[in-house]
Protein backbone atom coordinates (compact mmCIF):
# COMPACT_ATOMS: atom_id res chain seq x y z
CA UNK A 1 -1.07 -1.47 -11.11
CA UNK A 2 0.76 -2.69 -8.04
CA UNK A 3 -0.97 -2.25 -4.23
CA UNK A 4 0.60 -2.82 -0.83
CA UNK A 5 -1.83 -4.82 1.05
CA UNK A 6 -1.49 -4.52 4.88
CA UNK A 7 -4.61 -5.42 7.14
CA UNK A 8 -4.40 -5.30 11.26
CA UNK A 9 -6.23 -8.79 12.09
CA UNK A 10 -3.15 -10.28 11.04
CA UNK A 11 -1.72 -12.39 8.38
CA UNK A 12 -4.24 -15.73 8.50
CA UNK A 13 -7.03 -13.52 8.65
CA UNK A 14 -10.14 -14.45 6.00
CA UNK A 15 -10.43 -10.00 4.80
CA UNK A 16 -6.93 -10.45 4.02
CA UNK A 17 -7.09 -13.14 1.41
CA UNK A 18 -10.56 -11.94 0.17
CA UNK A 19 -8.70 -8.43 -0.26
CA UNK A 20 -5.74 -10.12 -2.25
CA UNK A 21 -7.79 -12.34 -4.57
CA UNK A 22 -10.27 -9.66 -5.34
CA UNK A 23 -7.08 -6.92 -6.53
CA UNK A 24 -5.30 -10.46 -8.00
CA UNK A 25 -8.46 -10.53 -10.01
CA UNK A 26 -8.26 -7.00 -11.25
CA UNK A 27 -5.32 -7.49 -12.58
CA UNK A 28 -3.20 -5.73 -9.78
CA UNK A 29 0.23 -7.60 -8.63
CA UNK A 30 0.22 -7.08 -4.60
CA UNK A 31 2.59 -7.13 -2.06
CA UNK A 32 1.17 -8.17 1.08
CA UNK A 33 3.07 -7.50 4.62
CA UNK A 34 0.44 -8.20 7.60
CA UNK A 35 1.03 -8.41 11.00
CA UNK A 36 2.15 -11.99 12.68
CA UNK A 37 -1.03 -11.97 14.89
CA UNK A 38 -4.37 -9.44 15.25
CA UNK A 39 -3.48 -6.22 16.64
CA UNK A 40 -7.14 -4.51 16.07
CA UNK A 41 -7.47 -1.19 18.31
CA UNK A 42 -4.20 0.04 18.25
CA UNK A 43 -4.56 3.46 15.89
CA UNK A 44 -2.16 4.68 14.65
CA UNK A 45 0.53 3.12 16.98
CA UNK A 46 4.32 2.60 15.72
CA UNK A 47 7.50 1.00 17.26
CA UNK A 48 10.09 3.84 17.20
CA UNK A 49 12.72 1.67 19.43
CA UNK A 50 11.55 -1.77 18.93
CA UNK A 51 13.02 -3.44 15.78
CA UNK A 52 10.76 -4.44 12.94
CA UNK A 53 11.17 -7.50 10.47
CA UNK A 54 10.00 -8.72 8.17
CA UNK A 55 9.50 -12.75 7.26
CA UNK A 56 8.78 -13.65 3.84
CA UNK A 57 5.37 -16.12 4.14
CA UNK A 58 4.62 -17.05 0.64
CA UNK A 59 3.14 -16.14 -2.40
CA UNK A 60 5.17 -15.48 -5.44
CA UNK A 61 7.97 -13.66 -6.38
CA UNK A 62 5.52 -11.69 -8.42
CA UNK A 63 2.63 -11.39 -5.09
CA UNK A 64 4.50 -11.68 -2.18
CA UNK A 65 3.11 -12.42 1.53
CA UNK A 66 5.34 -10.77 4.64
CA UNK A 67 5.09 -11.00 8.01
CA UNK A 68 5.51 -8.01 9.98
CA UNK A 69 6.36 -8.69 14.02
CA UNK A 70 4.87 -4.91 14.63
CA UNK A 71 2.16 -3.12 14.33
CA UNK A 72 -0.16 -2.14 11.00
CA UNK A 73 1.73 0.87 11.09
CA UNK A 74 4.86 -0.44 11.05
CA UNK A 75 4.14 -3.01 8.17
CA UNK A 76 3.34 -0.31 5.88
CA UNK A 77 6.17 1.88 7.10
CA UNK A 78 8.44 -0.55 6.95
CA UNK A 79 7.28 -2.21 3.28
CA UNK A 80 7.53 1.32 1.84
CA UNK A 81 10.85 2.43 3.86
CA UNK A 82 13.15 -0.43 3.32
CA UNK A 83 12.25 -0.28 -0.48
CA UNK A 84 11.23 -3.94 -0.41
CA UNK A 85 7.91 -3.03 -1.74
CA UNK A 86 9.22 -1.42 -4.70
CA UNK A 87 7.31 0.76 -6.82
CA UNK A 88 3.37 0.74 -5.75
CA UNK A 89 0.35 2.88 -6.87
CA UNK A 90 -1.59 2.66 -4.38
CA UNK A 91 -1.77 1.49 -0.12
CA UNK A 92 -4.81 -0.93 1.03
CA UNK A 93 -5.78 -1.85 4.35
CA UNK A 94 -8.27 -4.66 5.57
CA UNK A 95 -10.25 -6.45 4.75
CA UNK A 96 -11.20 -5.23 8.41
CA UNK A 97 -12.98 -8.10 10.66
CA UNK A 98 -15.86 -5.98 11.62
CA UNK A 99 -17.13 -2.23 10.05
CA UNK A 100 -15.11 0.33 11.25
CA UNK A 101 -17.53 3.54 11.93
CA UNK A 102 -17.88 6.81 13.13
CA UNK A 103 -16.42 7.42 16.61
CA UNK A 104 -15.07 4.16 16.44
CA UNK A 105 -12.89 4.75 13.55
CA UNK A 106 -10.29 6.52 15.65
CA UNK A 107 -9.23 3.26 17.62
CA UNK A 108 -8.78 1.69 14.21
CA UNK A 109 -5.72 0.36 12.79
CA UNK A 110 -6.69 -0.73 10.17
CA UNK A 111 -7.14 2.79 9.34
CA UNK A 112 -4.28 4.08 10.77
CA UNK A 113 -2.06 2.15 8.33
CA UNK A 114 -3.96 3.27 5.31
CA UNK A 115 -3.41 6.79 7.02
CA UNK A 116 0.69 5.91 7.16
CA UNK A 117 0.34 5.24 3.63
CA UNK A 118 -0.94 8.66 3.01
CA UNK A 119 1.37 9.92 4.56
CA UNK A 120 3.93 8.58 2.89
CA UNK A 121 2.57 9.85 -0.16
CA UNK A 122 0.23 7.07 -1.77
CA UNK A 123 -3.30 7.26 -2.39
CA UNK A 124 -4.77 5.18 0.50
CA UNK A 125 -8.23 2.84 1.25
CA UNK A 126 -9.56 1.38 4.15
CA UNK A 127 -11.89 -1.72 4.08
CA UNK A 128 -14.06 -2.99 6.67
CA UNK A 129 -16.45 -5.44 6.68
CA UNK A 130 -19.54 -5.70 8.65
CA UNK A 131 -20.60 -8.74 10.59
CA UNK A 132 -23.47 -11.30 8.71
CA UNK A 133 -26.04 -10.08 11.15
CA UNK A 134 -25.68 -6.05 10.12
CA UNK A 135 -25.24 -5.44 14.30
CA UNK A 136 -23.30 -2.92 14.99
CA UNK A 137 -21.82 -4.11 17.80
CA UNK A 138 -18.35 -3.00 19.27
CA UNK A 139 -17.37 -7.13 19.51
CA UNK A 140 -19.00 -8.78 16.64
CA UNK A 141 -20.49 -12.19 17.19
CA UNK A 142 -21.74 -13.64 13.87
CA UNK A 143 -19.10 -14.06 11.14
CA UNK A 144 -18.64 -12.03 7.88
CA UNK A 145 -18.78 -12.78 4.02
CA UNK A 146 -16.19 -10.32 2.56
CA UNK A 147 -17.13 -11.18 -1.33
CA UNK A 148 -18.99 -8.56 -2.43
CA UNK A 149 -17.12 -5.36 -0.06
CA UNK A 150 -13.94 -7.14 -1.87
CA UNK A 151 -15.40 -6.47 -5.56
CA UNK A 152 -15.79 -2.81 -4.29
CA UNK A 153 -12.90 -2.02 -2.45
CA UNK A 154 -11.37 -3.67 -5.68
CA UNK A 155 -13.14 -1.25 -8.33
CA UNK A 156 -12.21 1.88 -5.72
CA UNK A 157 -8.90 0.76 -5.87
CA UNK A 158 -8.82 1.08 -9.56
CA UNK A 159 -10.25 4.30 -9.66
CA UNK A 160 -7.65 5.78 -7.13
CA UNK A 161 -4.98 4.70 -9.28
CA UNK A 162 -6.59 5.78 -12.33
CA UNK A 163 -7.26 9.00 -11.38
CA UNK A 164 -4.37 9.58 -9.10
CA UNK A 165 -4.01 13.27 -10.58
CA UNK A 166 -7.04 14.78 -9.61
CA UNK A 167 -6.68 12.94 -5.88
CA UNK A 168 -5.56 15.25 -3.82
CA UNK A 169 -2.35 14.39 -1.75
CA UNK A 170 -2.32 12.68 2.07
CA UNK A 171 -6.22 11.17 0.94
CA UNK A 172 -7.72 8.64 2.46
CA UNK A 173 -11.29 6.62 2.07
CA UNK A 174 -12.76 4.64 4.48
CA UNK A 175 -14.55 1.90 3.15
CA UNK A 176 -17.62 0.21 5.06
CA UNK A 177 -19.53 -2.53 3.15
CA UNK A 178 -22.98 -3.69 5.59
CA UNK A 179 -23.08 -7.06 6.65
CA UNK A 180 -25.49 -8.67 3.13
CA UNK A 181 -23.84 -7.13 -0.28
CA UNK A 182 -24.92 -3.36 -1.00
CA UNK A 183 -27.36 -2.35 -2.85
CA UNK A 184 -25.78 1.33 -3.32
CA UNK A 185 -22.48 3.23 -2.32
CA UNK A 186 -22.96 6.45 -0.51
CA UNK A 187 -20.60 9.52 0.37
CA UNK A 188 -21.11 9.79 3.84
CA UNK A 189 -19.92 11.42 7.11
CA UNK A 190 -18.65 9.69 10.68
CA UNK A 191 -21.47 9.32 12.49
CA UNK A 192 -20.98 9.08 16.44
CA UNK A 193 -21.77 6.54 19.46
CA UNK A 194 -24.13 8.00 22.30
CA UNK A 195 -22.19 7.17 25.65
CA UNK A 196 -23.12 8.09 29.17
CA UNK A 197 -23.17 6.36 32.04
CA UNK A 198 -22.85 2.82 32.81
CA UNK A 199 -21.77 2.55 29.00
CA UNK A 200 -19.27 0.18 29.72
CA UNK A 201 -20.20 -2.92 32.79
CA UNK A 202 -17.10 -3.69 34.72
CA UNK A 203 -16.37 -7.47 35.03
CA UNK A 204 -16.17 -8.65 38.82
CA UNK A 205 -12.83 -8.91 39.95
CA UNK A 206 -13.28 -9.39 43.70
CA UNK A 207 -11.33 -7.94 46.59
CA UNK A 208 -13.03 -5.18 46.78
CA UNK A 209 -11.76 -3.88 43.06
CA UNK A 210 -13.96 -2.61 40.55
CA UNK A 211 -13.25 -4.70 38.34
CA UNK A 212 -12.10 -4.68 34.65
CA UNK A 213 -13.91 -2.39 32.00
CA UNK A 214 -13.28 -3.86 28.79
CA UNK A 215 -15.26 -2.97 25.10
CA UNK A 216 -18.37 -5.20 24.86
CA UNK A 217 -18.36 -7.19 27.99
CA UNK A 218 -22.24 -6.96 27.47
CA UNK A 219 -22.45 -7.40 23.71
CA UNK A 220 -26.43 -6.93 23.70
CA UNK A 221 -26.39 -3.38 25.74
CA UNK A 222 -23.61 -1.42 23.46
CA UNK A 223 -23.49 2.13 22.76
CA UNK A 224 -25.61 2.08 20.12
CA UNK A 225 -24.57 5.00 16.95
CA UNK A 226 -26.65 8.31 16.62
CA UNK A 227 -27.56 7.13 13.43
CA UNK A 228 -27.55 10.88 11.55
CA UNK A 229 -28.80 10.75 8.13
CA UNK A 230 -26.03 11.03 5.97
CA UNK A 231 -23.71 9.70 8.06
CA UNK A 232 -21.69 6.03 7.46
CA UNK A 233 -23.08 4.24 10.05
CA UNK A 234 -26.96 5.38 8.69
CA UNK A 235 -26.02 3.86 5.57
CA UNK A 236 -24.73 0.63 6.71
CA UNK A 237 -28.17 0.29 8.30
CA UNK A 238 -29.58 1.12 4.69
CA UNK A 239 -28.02 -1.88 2.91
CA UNK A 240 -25.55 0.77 1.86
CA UNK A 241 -22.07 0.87 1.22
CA UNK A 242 -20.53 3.60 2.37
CA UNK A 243 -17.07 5.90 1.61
CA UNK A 244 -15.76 8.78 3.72
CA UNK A 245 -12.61 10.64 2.74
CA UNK A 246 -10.38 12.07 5.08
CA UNK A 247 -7.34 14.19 3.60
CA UNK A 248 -4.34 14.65 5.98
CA UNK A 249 -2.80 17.91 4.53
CA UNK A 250 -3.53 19.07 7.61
CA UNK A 251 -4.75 22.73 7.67
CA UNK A 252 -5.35 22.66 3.54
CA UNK A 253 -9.45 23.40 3.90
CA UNK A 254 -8.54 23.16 -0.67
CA UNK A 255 -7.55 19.84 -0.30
CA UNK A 256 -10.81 18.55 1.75
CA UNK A 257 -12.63 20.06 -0.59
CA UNK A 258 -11.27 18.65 -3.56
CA UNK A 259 -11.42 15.17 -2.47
CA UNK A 260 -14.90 16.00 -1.57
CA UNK A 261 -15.53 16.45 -4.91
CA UNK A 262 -13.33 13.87 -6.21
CA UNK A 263 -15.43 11.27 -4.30
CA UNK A 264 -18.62 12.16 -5.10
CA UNK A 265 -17.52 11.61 -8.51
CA UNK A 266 -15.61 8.68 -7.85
CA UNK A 267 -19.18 7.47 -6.01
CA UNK A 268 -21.22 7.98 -8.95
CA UNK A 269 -19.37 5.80 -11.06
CA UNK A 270 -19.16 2.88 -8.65
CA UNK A 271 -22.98 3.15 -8.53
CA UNK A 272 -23.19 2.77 -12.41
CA UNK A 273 -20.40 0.53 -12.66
CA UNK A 274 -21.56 -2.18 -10.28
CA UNK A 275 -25.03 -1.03 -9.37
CA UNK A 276 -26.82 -0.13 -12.66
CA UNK A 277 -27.54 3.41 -10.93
């Protein structure tokens, strides 16, 4: 099997190369194109006028590392486009730097490239990783160990590309593994942050400005998640593991369903692969 490997905390980052070694290890070759420096909270945004290259930055001929001087989006786009990729199975994206859950999902971009490679036509994954002291902060504080959510992503992976057939086109899983290894992987649904007022604190700027309202100026005060059973961020607090597909055939209410199914399925067998359940 051959993956592209993209993440969007750039090409040093420590999810990357846990990623890489962990689908190395599986037996996977991997082409890796990252971006040249962390560009976390940018969606699904794409350079339609800049130019993008890409800079070969090691690895072998066989695993190759690029550099990508755009976004996540554009790595994948332009890996796949340019036909420097060549023939892949399947699209990865992460290790993410920090769990990437419910409401706050749709900032990602780490999930928005694993959504380009979608829809581009490859069955597409997700990682993130929460921080060592399962927080869910929006700015996490504490450091991550990406071992064991590397062993799953790495088994998911393999499934996807096993059972690309019954995967229903334009899928995508999103992949949260909590902050100690899990003891279980669970289906689950977005859950969502509670915001109101005062959410946010402005930092002083003086002159009689507001100030600047920036995510987790006060990291201990956050808009904390609803927490709804079922959902991923409910699981994380578990000691779960948690998966939740999207599809992006649009208005296809078959295809949802379908990778519904295919995931629960796809769940179970994780469980009694790596979890004796």
């Amino acid at each position: 099997m051959r993956v592209l490997l993209a993440n969007d905390d750039g090409v040093h980052a420590q999810g990357l190369a846990a990623a890489r070694e962990a689908l190395l290890e599986a037996g996977a070759s991997v082409f890796t194109v990252a971006p040249d420096a962390p560009r976390s909270g940018t969606g699904r945004s794409a350079s339609f006028r800049a130019p993008v290259a890409l800079t070969r930055h090691g690895g072998t001929d066989q695993n190759p590392i690029y550099v990508a001087n755009g976004t996540p989006t554009d790595s994948v786009r332009a890996a796949i486009l340019s036909g420097e990729a060549g023939h892949i199975d399947a699209v990865v994206s992460g290790i993410n730097e920090g769990a990437n859950l419910g409401d706050d999902a749709t900032y990602s971009s780490t999930l928005g490239a694993a959504i380009e490679g979608a829809l581009l036509g490859f069955p597409s994954i997700a990682a993130s990783q929460q921080t060592r002291d399962g927080r869910f902060r929006l700015i996490d504080l504490t450091g991550y160990d990406f071992d064991a959510g590397a062993r799953l992503l790495a088994v998911l992976v393999q499934l996807m590309i096993e059972e690309r057939q019954n995967l229903p086109p334009r899928s995508v899983l999103n992949l949260n593994s909590p902050g100690k290894p899990a003891t279980e992987l669970r289906l689950a649904h977005f859950d969502e942050r509670h915001w109101g007022p005062e959410s946010i604190y402005p930092v002083p700027a003086g002159g009689g400005n507001m100030g600047y309202l920036l995510f987790g100026t006060h990291p201990e005060r956050d808009p904390v998640f609803r927490m709804m059973p079922g959902s991923d961020a409910w699981a994380l607090a578990q000691g779960f593991a948690s998966v939740t597909p999207m599809n992006f055939k649009w208005s296809s209410a078959i295809g949802r369903r379908g990778l519904q199914r295919w995931t629960r399925a796809a769940v179970a067998r994780v469980n009694h692969e790596l979890f004796g359940g």
